[in-house]
Protein backbone atom coordinates (compact mmCIF):
# COMPACT_ATOMS: atom_id res chain seq x y z
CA UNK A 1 -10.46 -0.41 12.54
CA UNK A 2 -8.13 0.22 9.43
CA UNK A 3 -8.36 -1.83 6.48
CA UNK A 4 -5.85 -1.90 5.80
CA UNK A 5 -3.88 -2.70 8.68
CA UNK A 6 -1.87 -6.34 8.36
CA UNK A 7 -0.26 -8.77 10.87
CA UNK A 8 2.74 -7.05 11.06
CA UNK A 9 5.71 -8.36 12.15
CA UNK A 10 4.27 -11.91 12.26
CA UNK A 11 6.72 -14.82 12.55
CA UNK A 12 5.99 -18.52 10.98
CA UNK A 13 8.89 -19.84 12.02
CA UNK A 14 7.54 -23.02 14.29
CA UNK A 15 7.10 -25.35 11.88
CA UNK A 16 3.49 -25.46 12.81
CA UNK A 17 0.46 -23.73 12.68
CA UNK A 18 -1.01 -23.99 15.93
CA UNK A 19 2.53 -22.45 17.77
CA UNK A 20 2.91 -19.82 14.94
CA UNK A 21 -0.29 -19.03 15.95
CA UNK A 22 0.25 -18.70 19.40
CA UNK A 23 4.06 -16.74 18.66
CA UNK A 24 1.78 -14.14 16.89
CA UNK A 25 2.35 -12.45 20.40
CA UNK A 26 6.11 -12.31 21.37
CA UNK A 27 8.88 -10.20 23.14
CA UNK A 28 8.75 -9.25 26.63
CA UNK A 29 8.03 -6.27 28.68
CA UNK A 30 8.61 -3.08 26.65
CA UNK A 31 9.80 -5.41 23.60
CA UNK A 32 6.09 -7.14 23.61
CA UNK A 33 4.67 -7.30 20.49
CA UNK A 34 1.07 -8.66 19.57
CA UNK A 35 0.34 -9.25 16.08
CA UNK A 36 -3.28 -8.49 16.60
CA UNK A 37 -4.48 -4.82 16.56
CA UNK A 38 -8.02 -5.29 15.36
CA UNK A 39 -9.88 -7.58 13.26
CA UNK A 40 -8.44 -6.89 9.70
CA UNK A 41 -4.95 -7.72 11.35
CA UNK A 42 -6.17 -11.01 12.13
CA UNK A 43 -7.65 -11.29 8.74
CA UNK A 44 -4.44 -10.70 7.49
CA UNK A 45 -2.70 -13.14 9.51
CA UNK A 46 -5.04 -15.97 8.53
CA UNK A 47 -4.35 -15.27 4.94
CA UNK A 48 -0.23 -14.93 5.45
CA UNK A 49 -0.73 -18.49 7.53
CA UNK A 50 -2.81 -19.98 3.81
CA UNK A 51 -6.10 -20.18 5.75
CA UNK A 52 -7.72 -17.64 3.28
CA UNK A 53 -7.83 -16.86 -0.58
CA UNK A 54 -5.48 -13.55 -0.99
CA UNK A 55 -8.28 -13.14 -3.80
CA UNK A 56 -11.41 -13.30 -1.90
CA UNK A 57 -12.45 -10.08 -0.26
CA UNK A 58 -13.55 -11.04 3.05
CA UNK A 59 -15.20 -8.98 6.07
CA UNK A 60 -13.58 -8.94 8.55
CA UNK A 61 -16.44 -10.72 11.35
CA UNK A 62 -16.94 -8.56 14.22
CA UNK A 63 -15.63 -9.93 17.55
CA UNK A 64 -12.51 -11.57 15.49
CA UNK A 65 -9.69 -10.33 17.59
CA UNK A 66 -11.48 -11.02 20.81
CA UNK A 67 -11.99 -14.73 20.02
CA UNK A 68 -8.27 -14.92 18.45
CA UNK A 69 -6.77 -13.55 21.36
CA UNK A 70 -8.32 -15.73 23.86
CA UNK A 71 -8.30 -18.68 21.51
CA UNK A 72 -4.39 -17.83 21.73
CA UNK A 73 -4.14 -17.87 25.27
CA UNK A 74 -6.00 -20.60 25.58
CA UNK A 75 -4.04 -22.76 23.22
CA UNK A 76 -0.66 -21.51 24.80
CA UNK A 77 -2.18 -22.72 28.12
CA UNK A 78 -2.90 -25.85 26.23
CA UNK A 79 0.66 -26.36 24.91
CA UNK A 80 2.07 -25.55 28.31
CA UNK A 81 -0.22 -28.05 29.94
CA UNK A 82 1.02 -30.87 27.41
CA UNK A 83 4.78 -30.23 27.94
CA UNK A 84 4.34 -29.87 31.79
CA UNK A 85 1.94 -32.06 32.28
CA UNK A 86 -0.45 -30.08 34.42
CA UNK A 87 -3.88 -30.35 32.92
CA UNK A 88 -6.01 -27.05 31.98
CA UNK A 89 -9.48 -26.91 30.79
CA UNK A 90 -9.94 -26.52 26.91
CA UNK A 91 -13.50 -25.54 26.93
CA UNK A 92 -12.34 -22.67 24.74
CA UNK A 93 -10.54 -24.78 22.46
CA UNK A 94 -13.56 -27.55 22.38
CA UNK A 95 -16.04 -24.55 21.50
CA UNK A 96 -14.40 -23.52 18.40
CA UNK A 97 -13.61 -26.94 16.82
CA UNK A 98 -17.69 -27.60 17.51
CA UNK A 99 -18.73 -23.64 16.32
CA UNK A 100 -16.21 -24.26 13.42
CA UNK A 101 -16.52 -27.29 12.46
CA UNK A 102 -15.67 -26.98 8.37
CA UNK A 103 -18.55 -27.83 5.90
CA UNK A 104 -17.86 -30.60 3.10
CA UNK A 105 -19.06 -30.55 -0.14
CA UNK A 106 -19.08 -33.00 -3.42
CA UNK A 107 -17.99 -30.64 -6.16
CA UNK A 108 -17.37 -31.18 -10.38
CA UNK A 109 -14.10 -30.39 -11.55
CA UNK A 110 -14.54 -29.18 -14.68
CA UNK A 111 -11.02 -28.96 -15.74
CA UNK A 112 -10.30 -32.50 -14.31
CA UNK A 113 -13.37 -34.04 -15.52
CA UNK A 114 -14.24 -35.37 -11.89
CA UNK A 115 -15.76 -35.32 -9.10
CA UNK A 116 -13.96 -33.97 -6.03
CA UNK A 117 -14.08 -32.85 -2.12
CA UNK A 118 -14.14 -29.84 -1.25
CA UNK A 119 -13.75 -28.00 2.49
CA UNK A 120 -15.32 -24.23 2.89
CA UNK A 121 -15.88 -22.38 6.65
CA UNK A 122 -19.40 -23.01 7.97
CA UNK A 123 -19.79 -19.17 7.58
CA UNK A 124 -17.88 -16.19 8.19
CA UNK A 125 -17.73 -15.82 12.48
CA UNK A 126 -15.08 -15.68 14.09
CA UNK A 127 -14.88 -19.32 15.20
CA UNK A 128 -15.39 -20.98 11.21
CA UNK A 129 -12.13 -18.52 10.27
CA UNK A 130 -10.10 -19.72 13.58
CA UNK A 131 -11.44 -22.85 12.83
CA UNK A 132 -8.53 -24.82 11.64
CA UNK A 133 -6.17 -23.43 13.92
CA UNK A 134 -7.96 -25.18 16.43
CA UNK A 135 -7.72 -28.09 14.78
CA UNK A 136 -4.32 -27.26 14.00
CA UNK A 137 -3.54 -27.36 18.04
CA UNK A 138 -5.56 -30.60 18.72
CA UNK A 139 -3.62 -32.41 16.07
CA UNK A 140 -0.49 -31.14 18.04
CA UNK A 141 -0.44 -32.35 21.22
CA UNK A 142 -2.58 -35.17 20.32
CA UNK A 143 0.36 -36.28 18.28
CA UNK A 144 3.15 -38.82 19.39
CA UNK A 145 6.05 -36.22 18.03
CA UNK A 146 4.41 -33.31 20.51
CA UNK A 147 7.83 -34.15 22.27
CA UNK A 148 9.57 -32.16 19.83
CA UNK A 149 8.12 -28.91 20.73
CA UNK A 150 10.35 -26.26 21.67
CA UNK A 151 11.08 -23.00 23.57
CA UNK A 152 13.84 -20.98 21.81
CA UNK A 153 16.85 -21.24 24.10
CA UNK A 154 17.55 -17.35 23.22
CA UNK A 155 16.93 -15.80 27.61
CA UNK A 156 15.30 -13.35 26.10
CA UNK A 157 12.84 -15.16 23.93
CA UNK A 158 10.04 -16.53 24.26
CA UNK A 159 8.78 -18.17 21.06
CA UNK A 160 7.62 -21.65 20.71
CA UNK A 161 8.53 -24.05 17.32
CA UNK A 162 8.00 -27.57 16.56
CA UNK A 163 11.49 -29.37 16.08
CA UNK A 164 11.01 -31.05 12.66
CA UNK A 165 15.14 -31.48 12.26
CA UNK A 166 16.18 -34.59 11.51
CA UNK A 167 18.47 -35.13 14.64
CA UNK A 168 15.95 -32.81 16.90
CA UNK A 169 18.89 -30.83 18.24
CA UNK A 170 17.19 -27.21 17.04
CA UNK A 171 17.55 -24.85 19.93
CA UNK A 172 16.45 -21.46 18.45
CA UNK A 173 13.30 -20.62 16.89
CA UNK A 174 15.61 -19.03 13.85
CA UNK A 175 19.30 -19.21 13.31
CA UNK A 176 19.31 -16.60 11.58
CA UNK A 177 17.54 -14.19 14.50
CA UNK A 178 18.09 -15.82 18.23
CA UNK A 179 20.61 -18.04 17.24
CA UNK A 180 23.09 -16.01 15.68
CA UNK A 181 23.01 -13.45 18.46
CA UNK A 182 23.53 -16.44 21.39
CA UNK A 183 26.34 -18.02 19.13
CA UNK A 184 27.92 -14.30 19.44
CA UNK A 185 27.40 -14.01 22.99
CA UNK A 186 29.10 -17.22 23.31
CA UNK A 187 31.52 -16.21 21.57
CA UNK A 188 32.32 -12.97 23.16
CA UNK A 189 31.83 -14.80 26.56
CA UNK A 190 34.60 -16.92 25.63
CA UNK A 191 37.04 -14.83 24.28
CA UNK A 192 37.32 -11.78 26.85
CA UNK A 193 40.44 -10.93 28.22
C-alpha cells in the first residue's frame, strides 16, 4: 500500500454523495477506471467527499477497500433496483448503517459559551468510515425526489448524478465533459455534407 496514493481521478459531479460514491468507478472496457487502489486511496476519497478532517492523520483500517468496493456494488445494485423497480437484497447496505452507526456526544463549546452536539465514527473500521455513505444512499432512494436520478446521456458513459436543476432537464453528468462532446457530435452529425 502507498501512502501516499489518493483517489485519483475521482469525480463529484452527482450532486450527491451516495452516486459520487458509486461513480468512483467509471469508463468502460479498456477506459475503466476505479478510484480505489488500496486503502489509503479510499482514505483519500472520504476526505475529498468532507467525510474526514484533512488535519487528522488517520490509519488507514485494514480491509477498507474490500468493504468500499462491495459497499459500492452493492449500493449501485441498490440504485438500479429503485429506478427499475426490481428489488435486490441490501443486507450489505443494512450491515454497515448497524456496524457504523455514528456515536453522539454532548460537548462545551468553549468559544460559543454552549453546549453543543457533536457526531464522531464509532471507531476506525471500515464500516464507521463508510458509515455515512450508507446513510447517504438510504436517504436517496428513500426520498420522494429519487425520481431525479440520472444516467448521463453521453453512449459512452456511464456515470450516475442526482438532477438538482431547477427545470430537471440535465442530461449529462458535466457540461463541461460529456456534454460538450455530444453537443459536438450533434453538431457534426448535422452539418456533414
Amino acid at each position: 500500500m502507498n501512502p501516499n496514493s489518493t483517489a485519483s481521478g475521482a469525480l463529484f459531479l452527482a450532486d450527491n454523495l451516495a452516486l459520487d460514491f458509486i461513480n468512483s468507478e467509471y469508463g468502460v472496457g479498456d477506459q475503466r477506471h476505479d478510484c480505489f487502489v488500496d486503502d489509503h486511496s479510499v482514505m483519500s476519497w472520504l476526505t475529498q467527499a468532507g467525510l474526514l478532517s484533512e488535519h487528522v492523520e488517520r490509519q488507514a483500517p485494514s480491509g477498507l477497500l474490500a468493504l468500499a468496493r462491495t459497499l459500492r456494488a452493492s449500493s449501485r445494485a441498490v440504485v438500479n433496483a429503485a429506478m427499475t423497480g426490481v428489488p435486490v437484497d441490501p443486507a450489505l447496505i443494512n450491515q454497515v448503517l448497524e456496524a457504523g452507526q455514528p456515536v453522539s456526544r454532548l460537548e462545551w463549546e468553549q468559544e460559543k459559551k454552549a453546549f453543543r452536539a457533536a457526531t464522531y465514527p464509532r471507531d476506525n473500521s471500515p464500516a464507521s468510515l463508510l458509515g455515512p455513505v450508507a446513510e447517504a444512499l438510504v436517504a436517496l432512494v428513500t426520498h420522494d425526489k429519487f425520481e431525479y436520478v440520472r444516467q448521463c446521456e453521453a453512449h459512452d458513459c456511464v456515470l450516475l448524478f442526482h438532477d438538482l436543476s431547477k427545470s430537471h432537464r440535465r442530461r449529462w453528468c458535466s457540461m463541461a465533459t460529456c456534454g460538450n462532446r455530444m453537443k459536438v457530435a450533434a453538431f457534426r452529425s448535422r452539418n456533414k455534407p
